[in-house]
C-alpha atoms as a PDB file:
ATOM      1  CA  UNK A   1      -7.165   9.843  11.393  1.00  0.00           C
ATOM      2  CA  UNK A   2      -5.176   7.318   9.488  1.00  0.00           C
ATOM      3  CA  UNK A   3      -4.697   4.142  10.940  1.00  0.00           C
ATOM      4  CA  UNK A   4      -1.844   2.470   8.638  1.00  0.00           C
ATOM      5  CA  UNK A   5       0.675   2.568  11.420  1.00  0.00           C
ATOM      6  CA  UNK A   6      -1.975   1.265  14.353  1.00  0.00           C
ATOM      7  CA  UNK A   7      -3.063  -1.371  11.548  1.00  0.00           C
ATOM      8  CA  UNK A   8      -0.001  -2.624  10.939  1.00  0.00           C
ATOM      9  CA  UNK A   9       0.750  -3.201  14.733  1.00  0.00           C
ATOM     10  CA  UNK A  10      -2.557  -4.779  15.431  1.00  0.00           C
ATOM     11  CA  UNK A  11      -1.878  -7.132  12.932  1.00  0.00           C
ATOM     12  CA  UNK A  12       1.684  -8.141  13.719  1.00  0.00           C
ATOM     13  CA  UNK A  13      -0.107  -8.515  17.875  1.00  0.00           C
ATOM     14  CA  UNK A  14      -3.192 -10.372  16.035  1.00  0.00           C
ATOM     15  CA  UNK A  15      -5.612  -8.216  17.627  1.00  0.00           C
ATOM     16  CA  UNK A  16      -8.072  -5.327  16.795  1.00  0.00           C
ATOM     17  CA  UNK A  17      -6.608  -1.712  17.148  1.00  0.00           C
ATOM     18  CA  UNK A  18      -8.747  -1.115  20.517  1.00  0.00           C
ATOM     19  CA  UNK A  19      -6.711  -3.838  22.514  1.00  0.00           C
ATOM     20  CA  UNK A  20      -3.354  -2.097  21.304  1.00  0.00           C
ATOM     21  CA  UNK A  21      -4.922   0.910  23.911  1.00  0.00           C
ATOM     22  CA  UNK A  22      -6.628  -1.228  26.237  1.00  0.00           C
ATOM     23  CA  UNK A  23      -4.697  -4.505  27.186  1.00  0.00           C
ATOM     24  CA  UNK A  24      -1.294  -3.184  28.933  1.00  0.00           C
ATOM     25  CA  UNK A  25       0.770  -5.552  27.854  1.00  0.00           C
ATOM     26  CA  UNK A  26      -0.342  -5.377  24.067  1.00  0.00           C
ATOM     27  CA  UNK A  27       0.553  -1.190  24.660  1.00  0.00           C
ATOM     28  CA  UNK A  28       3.767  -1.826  25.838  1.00  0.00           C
ATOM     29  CA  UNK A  29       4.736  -4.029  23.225  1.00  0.00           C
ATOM     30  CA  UNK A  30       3.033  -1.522  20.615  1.00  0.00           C
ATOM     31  CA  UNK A  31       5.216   1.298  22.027  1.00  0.00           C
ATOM     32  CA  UNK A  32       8.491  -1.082  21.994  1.00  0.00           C
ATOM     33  CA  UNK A  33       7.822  -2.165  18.371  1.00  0.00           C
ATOM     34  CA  UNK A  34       7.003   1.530  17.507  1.00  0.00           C
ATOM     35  CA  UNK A  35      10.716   2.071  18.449  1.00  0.00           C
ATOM     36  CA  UNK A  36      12.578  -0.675  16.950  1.00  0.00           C
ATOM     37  CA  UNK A  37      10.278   0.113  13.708  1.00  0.00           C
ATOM     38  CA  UNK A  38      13.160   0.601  10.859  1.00  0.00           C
ATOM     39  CA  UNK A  39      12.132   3.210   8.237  1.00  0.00           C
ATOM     40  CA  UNK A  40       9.828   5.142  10.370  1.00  0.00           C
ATOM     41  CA  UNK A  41       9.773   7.543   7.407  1.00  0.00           C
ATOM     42  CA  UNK A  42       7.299   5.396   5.501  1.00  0.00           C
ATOM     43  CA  UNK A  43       4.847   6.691   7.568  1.00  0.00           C
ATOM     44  CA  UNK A  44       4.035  10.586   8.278  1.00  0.00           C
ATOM     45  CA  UNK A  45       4.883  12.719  11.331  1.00  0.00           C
ATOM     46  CA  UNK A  46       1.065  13.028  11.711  1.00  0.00           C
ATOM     47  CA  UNK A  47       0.407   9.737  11.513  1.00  0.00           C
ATOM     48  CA  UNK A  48       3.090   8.739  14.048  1.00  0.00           C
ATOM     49  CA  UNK A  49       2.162  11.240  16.544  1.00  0.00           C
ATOM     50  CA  UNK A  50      -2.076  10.275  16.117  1.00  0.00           C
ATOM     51  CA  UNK A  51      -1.132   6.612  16.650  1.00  0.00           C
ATOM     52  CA  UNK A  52       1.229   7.376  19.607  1.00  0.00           C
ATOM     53  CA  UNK A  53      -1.646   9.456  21.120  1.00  0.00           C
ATOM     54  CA  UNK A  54      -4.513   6.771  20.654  1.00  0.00           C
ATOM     55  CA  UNK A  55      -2.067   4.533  22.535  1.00  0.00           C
ATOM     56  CA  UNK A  56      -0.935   6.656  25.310  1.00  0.00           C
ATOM     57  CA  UNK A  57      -4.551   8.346  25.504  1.00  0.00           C
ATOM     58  CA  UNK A  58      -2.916  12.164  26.018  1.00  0.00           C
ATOM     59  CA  UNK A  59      -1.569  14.188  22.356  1.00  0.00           C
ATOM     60  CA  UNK A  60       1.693  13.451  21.009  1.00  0.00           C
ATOM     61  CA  UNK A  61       3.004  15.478  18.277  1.00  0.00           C
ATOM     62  CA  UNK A  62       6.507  15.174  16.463  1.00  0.00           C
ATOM     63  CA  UNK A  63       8.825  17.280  14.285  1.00  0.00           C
ATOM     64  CA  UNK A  64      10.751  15.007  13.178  1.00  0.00           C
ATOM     65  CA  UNK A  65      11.838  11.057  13.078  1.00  0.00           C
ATOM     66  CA  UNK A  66      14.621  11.358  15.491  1.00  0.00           C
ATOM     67  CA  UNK A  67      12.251  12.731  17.908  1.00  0.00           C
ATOM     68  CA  UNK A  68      10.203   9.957  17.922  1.00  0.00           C
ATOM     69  CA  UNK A  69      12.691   7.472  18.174  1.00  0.00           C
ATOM     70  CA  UNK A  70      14.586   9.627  21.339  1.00  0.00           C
ATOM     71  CA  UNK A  71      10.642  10.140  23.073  1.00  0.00           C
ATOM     72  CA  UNK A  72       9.533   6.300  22.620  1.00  0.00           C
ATOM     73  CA  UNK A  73      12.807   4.806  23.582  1.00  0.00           C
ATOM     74  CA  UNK A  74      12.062   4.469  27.226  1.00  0.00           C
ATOM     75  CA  UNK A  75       9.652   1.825  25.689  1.00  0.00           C
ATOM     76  CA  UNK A  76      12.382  -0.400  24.645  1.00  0.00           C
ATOM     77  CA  UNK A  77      13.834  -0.622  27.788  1.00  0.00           C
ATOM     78  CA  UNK A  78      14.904  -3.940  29.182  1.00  0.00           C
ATOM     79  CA  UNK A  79      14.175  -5.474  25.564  1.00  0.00           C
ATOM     80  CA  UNK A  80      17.588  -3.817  23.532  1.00  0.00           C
END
């Protein structure tokens, strides 16, 4: 699995990529900042859905950007 996209979120949370899964409020935030992410395209479908998985512990896939940004905006709720 690459871990660009989880990297890049545990170091913008400065913490390791476990705590993104296991400390609730660092998940949330993951998920939010997954959603406000601009250019999600600089990172592949694959990639997106693996990370989204890890964090949400069940499989994610996607088939395409906008789906991604539709299925994690219930994330950003509350923060917008």
């Amino acid at each position: 699995m690459k871990k660009e996209l989880l990297e890049c979120l545990a170091k913008k949370a400065h913490t390791q990529i476990s705590n993104l899964r296991l400390v609730p409020h660092l998940k949330w935030a993951a998920l939010r900042d997954l959603y406000c992410m601009k250019h999600k395209e600089q990172y592949p479908l694959k990639e997106w859905g693996e990370a989204v998985s890890y964090l949400l512990g069940c499989t994610v896939t996607f088939n395409s950007y906008e789906e991604i940004t539709n299925s994690l905006k219930p994330f950003s709720l509350g923060w917008e």
